[in-house]
PDB file of N, CA and C in Angstrom:
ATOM      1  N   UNK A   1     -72.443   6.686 -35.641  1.00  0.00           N
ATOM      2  CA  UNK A   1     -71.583   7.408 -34.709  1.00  0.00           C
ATOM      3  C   UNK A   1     -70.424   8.012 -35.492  1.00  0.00           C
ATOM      4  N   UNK A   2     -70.021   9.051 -35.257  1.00  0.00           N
ATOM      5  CA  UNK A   2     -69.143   9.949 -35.831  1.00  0.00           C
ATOM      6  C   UNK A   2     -67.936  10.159 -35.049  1.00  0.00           C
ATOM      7  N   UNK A   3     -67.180   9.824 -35.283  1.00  0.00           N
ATOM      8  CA  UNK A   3     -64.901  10.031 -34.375  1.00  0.00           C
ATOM      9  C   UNK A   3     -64.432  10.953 -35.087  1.00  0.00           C
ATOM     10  N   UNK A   4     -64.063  11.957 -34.032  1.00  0.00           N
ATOM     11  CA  UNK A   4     -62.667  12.431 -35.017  1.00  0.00           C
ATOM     12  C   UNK A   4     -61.869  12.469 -33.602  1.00  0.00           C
ATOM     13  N   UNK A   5     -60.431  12.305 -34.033  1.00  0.00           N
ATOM     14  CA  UNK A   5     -59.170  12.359 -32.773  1.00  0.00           C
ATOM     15  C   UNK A   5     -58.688  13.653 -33.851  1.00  0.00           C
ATOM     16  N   UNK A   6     -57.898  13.978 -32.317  1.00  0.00           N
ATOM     17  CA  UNK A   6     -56.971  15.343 -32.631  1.00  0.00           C
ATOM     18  C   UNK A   6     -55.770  15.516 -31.825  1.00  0.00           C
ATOM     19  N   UNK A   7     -54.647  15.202 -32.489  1.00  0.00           N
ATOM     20  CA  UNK A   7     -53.299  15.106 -32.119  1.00  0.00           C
ATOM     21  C   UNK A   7     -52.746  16.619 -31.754  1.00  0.00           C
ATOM     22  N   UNK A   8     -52.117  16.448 -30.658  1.00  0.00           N
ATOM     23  CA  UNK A   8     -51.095  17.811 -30.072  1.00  0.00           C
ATOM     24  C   UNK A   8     -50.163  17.816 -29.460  1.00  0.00           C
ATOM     25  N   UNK A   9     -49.450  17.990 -28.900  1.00  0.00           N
ATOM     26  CA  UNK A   9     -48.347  18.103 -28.107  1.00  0.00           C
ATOM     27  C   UNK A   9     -49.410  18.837 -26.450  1.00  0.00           C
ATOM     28  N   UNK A  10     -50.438  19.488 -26.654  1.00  0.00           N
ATOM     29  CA  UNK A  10     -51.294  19.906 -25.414  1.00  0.00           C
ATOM     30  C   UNK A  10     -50.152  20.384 -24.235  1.00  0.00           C
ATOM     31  N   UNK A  11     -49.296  21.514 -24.531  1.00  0.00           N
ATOM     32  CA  UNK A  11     -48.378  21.770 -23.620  1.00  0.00           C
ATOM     33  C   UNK A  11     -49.143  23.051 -23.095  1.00  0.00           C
ATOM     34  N   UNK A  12     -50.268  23.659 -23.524  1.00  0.00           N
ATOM     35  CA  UNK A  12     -50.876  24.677 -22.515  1.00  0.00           C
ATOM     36  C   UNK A  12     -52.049  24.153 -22.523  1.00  0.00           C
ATOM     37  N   UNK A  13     -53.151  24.047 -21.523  1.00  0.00           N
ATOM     38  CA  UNK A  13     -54.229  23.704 -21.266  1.00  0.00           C
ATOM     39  C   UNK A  13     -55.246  24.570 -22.251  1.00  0.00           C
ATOM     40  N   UNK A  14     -55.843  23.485 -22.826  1.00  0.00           N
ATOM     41  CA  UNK A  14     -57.013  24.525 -23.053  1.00  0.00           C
ATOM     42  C   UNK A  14     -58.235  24.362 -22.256  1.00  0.00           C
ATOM     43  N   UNK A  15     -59.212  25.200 -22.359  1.00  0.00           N
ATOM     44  CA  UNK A  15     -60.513  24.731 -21.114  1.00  0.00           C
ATOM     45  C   UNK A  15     -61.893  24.885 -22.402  1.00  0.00           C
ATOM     46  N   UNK A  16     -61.473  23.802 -22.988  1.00  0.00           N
ATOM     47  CA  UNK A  16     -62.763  23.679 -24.132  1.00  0.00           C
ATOM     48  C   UNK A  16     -64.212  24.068 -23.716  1.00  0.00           C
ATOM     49  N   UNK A  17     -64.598  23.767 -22.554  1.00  0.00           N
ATOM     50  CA  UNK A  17     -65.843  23.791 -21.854  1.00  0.00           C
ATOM     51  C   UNK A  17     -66.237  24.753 -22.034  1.00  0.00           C
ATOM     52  N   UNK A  18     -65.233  25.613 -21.539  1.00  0.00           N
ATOM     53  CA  UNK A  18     -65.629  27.196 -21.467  1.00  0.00           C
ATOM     54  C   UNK A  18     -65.813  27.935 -22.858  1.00  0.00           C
ATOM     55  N   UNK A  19     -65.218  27.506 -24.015  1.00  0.00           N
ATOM     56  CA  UNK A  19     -64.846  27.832 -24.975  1.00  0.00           C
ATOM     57  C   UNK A  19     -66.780  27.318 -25.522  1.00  0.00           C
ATOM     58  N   UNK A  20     -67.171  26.765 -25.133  1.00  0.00           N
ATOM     59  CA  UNK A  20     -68.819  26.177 -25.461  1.00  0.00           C
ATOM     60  C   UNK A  20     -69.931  26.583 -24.436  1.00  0.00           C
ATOM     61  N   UNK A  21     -69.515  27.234 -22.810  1.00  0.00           N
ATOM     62  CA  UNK A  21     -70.250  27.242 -22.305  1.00  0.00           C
ATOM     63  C   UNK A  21     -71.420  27.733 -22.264  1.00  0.00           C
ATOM     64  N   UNK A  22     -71.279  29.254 -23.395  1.00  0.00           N
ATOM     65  CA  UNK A  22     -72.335  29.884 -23.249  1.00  0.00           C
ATOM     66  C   UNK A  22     -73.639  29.284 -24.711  1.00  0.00           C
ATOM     67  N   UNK A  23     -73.103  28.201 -25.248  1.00  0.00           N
ATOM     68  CA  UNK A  23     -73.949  27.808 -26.053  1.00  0.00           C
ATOM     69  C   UNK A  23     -75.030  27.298 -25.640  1.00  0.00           C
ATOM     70  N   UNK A  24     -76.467  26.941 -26.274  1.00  0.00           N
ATOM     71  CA  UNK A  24     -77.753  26.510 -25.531  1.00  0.00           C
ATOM     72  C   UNK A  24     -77.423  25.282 -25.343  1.00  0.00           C
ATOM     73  N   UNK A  25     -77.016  24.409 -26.572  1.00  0.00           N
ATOM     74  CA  UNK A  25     -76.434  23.164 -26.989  1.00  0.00           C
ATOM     75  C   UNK A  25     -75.575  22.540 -25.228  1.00  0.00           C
ATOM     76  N   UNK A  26     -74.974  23.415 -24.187  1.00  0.00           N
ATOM     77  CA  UNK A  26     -74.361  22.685 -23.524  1.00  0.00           C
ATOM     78  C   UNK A  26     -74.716  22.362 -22.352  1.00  0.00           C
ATOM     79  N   UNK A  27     -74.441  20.966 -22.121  1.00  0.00           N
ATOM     80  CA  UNK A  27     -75.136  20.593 -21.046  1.00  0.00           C
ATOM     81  C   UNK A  27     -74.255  20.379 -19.601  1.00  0.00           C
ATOM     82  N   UNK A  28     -72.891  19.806 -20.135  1.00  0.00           N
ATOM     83  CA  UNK A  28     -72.046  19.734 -19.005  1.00  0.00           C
ATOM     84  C   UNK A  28     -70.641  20.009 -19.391  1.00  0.00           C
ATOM     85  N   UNK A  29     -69.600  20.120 -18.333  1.00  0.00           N
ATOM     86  CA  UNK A  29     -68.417  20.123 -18.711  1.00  0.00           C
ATOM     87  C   UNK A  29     -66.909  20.595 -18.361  1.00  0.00           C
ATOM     88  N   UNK A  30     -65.939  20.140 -17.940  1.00  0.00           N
ATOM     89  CA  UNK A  30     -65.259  20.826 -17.892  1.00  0.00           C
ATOM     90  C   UNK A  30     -63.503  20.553 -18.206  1.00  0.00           C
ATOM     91  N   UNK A  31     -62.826  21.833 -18.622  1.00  0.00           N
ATOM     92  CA  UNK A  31     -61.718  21.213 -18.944  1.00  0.00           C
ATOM     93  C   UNK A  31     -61.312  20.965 -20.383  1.00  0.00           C
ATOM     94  N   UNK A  32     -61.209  19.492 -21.048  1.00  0.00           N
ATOM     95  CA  UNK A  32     -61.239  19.468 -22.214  1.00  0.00           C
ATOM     96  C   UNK A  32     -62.966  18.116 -21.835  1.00  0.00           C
ATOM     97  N   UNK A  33     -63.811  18.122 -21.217  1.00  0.00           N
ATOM     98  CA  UNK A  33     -64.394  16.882 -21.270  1.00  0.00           C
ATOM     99  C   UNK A  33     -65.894  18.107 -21.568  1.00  0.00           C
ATOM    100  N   UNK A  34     -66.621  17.990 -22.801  1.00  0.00           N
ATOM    101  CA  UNK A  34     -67.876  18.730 -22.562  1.00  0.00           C
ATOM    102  C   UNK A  34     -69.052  17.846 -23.537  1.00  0.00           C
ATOM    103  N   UNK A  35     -69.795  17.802 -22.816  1.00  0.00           N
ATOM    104  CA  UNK A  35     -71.415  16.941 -23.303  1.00  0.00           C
ATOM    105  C   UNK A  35     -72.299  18.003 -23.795  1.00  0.00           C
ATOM    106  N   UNK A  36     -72.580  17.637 -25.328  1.00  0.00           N
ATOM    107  CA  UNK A  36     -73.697  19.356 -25.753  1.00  0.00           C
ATOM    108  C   UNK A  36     -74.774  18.010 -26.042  1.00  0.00           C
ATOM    109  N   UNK A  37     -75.688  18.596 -26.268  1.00  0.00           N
ATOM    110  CA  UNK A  37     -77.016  17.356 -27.214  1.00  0.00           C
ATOM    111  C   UNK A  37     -77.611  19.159 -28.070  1.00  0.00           C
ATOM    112  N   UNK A  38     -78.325  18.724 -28.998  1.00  0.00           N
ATOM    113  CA  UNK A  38     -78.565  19.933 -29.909  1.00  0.00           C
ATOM    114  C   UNK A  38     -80.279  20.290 -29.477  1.00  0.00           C
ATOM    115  N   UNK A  39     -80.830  21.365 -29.300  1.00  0.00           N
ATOM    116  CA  UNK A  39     -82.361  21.914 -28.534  1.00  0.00           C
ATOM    117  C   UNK A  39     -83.472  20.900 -29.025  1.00  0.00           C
ATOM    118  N   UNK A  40     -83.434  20.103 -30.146  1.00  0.00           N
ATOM    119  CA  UNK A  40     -84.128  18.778 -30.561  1.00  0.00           C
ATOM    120  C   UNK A  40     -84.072  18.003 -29.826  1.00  0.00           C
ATOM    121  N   UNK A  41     -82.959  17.687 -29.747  1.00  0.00           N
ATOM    122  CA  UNK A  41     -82.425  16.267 -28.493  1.00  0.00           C
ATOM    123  C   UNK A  41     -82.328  15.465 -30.059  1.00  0.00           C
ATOM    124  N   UNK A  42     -81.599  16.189 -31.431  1.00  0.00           N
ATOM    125  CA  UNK A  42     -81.691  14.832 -32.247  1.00  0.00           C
ATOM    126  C   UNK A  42     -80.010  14.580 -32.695  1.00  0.00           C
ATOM    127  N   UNK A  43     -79.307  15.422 -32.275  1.00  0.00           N
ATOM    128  CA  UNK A  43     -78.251  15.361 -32.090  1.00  0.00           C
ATOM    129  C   UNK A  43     -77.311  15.223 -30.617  1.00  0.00           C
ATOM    130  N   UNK A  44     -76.606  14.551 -30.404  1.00  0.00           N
ATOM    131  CA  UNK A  44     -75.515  14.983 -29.261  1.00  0.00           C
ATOM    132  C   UNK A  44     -74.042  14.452 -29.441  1.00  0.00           C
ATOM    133  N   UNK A  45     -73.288  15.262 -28.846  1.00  0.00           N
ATOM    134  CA  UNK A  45     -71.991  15.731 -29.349  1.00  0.00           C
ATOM    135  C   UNK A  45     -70.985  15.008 -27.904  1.00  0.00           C
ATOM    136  N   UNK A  46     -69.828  14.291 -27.594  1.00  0.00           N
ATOM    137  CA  UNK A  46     -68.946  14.531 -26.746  1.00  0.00           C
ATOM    138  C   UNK A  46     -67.879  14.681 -26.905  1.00  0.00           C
ATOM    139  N   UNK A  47     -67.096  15.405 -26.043  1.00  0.00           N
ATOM    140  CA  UNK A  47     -65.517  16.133 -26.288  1.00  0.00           C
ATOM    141  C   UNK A  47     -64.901  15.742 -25.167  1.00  0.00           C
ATOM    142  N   UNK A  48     -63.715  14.857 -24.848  1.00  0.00           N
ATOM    143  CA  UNK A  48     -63.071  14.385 -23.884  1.00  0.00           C
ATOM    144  C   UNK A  48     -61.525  13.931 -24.708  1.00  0.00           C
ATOM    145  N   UNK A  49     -60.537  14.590 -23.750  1.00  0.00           N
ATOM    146  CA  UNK A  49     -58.743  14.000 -24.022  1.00  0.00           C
ATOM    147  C   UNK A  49     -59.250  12.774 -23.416  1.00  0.00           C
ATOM    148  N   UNK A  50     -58.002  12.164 -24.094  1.00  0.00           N
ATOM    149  CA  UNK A  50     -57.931  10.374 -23.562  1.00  0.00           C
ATOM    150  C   UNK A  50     -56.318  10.483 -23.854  1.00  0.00           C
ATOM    151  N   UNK A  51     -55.931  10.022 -22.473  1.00  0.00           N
ATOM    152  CA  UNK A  51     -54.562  10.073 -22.105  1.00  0.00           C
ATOM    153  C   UNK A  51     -53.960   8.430 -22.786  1.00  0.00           C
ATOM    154  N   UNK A  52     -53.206   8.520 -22.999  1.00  0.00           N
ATOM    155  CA  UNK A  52     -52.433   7.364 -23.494  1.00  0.00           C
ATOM    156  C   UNK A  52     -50.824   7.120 -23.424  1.00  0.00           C
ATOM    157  N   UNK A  53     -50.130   6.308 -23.303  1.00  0.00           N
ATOM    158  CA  UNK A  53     -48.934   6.360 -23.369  1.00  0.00           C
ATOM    159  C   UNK A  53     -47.676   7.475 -23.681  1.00  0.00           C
ATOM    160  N   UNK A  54     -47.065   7.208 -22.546  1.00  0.00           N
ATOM    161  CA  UNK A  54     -46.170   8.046 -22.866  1.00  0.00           C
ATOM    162  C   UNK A  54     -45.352   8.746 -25.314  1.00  0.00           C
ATOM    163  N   UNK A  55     -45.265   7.210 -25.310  1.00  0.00           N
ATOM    164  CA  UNK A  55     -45.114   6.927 -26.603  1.00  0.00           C
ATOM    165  C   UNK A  55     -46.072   7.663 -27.717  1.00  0.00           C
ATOM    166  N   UNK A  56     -47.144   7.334 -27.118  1.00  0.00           N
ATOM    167  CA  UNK A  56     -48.101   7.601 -28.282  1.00  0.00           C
ATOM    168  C   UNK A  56     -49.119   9.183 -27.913  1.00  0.00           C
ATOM    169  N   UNK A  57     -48.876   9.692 -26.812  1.00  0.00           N
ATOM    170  CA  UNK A  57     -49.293  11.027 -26.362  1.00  0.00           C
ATOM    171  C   UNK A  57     -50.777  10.776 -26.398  1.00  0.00           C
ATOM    172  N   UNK A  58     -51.337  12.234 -25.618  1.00  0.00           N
ATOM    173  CA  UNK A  58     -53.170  12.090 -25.564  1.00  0.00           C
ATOM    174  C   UNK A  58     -53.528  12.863 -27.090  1.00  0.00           C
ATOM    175  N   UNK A  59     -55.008  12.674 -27.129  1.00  0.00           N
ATOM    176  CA  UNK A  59     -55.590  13.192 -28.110  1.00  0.00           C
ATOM    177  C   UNK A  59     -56.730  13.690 -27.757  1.00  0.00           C
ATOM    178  N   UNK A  60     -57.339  14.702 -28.196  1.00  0.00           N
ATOM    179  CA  UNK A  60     -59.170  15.329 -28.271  1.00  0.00           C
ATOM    180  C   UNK A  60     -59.624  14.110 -28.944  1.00  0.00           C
ATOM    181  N   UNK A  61     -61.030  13.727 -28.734  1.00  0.00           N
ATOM    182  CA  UNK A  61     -61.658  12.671 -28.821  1.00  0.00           C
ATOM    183  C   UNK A  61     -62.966  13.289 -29.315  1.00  0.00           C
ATOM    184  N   UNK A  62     -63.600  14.075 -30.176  1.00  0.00           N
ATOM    185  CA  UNK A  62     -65.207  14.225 -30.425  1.00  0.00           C
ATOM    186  C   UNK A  62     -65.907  13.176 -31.423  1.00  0.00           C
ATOM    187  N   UNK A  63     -67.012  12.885 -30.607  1.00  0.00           N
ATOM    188  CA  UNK A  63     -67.159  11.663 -31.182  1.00  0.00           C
ATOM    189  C   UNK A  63     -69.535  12.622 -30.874  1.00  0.00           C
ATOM    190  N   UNK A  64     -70.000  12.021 -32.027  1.00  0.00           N
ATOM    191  CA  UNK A  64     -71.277  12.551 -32.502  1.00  0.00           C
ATOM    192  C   UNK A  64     -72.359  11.583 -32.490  1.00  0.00           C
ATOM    193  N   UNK A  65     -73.562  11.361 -31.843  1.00  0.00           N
ATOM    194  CA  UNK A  65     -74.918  10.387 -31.989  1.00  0.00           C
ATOM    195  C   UNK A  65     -74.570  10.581 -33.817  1.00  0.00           C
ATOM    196  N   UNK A  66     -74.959  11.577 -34.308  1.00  0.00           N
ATOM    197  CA  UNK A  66     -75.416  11.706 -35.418  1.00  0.00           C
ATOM    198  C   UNK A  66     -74.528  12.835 -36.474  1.00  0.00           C
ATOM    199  N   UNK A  67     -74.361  13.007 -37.590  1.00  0.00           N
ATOM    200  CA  UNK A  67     -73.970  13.878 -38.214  1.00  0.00           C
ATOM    201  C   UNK A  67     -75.128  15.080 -38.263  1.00  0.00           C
ATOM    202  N   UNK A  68     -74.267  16.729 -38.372  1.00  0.00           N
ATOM    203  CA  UNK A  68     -75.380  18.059 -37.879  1.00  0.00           C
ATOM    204  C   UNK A  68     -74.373  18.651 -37.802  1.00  0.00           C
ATOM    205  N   UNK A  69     -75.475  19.900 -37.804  1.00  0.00           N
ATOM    206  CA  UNK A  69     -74.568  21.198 -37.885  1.00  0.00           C
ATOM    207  C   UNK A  69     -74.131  21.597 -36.044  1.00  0.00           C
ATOM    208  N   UNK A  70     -74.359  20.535 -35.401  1.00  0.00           N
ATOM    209  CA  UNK A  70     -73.331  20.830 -33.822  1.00  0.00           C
ATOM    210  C   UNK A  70     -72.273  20.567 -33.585  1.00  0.00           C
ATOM    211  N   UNK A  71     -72.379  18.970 -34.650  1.00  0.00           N
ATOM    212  CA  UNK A  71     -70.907  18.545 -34.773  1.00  0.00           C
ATOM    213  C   UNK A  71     -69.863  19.586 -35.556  1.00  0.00           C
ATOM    214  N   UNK A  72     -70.917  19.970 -36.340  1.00  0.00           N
ATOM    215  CA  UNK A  72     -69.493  20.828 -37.298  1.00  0.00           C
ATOM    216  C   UNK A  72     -69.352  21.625 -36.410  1.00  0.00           C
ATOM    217  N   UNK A  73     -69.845  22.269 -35.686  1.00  0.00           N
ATOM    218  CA  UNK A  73     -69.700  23.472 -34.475  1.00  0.00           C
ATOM    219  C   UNK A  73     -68.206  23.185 -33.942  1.00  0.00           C
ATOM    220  N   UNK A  74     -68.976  22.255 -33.355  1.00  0.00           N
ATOM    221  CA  UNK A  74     -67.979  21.452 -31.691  1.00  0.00           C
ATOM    222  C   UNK A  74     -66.915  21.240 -32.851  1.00  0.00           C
ATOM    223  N   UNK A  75     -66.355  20.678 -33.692  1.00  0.00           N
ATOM    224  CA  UNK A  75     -65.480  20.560 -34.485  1.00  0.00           C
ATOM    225  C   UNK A  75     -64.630  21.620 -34.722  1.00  0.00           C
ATOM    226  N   UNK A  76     -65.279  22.702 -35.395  1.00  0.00           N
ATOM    227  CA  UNK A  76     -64.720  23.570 -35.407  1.00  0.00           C
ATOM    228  C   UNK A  76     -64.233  24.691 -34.452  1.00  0.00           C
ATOM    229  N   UNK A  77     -65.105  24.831 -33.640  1.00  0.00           N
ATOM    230  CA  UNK A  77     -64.441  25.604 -32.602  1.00  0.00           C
ATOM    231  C   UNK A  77     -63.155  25.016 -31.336  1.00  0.00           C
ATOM    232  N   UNK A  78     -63.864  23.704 -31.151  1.00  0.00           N
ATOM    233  CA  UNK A  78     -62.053  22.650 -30.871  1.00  0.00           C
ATOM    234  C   UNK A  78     -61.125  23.052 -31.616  1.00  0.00           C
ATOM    235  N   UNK A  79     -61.027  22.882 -32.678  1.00  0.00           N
ATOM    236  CA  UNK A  79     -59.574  22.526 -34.043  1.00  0.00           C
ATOM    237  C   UNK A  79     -59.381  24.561 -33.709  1.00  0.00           C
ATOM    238  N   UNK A  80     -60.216  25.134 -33.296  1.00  0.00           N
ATOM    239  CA  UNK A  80     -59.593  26.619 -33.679  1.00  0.00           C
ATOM    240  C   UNK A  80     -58.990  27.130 -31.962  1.00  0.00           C
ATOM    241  N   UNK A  81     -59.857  26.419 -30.955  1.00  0.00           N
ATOM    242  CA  UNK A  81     -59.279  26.616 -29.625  1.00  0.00           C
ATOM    243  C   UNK A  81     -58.000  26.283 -29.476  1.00  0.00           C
ATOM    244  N   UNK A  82     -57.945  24.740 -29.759  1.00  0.00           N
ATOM    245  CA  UNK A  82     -56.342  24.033 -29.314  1.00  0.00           C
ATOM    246  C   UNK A  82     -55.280  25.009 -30.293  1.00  0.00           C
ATOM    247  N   UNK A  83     -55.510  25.539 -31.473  1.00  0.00           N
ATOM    248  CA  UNK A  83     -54.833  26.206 -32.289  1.00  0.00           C
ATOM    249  C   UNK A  83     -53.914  27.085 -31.683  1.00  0.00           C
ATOM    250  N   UNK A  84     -54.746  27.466 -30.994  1.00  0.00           N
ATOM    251  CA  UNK A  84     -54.454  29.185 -30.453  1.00  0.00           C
ATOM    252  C   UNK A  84     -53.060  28.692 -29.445  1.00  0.00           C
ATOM    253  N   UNK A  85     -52.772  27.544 -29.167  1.00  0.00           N
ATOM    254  CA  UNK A  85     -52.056  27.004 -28.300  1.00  0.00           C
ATOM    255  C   UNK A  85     -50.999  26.209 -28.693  1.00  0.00           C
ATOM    256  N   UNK A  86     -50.937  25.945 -29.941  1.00  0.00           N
ATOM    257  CA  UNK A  86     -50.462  24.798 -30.252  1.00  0.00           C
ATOM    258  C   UNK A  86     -49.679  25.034 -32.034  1.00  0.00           C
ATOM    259  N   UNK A  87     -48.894  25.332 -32.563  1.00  0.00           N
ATOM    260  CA  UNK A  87     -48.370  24.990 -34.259  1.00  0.00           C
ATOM    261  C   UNK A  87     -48.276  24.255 -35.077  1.00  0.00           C
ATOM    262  N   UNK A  88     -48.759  22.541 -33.866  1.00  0.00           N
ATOM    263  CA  UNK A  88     -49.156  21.944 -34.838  1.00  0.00           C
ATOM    264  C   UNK A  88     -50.213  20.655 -34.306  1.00  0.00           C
ATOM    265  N   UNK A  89     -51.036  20.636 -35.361  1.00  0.00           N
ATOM    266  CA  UNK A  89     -52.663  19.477 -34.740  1.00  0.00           C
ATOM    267  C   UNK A  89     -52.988  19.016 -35.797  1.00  0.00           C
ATOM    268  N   UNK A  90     -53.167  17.277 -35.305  1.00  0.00           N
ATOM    269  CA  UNK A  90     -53.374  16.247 -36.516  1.00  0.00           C
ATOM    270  C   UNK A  90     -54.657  16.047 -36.215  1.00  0.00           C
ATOM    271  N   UNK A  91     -55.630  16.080 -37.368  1.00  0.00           N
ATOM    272  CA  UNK A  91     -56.985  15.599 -37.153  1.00  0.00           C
ATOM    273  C   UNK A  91     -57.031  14.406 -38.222  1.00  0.00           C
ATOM    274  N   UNK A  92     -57.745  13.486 -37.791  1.00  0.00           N
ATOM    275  CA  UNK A  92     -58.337  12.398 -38.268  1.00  0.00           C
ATOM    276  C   UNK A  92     -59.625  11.510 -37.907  1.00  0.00           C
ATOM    277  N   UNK A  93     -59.748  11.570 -38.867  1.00  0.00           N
ATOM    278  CA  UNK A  93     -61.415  11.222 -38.711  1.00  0.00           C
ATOM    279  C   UNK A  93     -60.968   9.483 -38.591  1.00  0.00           C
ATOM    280  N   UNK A  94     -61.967   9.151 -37.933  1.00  0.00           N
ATOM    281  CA  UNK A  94     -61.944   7.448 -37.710  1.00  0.00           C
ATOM    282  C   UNK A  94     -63.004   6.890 -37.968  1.00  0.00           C
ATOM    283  N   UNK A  95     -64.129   7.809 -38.519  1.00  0.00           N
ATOM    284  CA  UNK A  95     -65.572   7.167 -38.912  1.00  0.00           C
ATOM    285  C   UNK A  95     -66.386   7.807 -39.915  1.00  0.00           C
TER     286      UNK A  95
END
């Protein structure tokens, strides 16, 4: 299983879902929460904020069955969406 969190301040919404919807890869989603699996079914991908303390703020959460070129997708097109919104985003991988 594959983590990465992604730190923001998230003071304008982004609607990640949409930002993936028209991919084949997607299956559900909306908001920042979107479920892809890859046309194999040998990959699948999820993208969901997880709210947390005032203190410690929310984060993007993509977390991968497997390492693939969907994850790098979903990876990359997250880290370039929230961008567009945001000056500054901590990524860290946790796995």
């Amino acid at each position: 299983m594959l983590e990465v969190h992604i730190q923001s301040y998230f003071s304008i919404e982004t609607d990640l879902a949409a930002e993936m919807r028209s991919w084949p890869e997607f299956k559900s989603g909306a908001g920042y929460a979107v479920d892809l699996a890859s046309t194999d079914q040998t990959e699948a991908v999820w993208v969901a904020l997880v709210e947390r303390t005032v203190d410690e703020g929310p984060y993007v959460r993509i977390t991968a069955s497997a390492p693939g070129a969907l994850f790098d997708r979903v990876l990359g097109r997250v880290t370039y969406a929230l961008a567009a919104h945001s000056d500054n985003l901590m990524i860290h991988r946790m796995s």
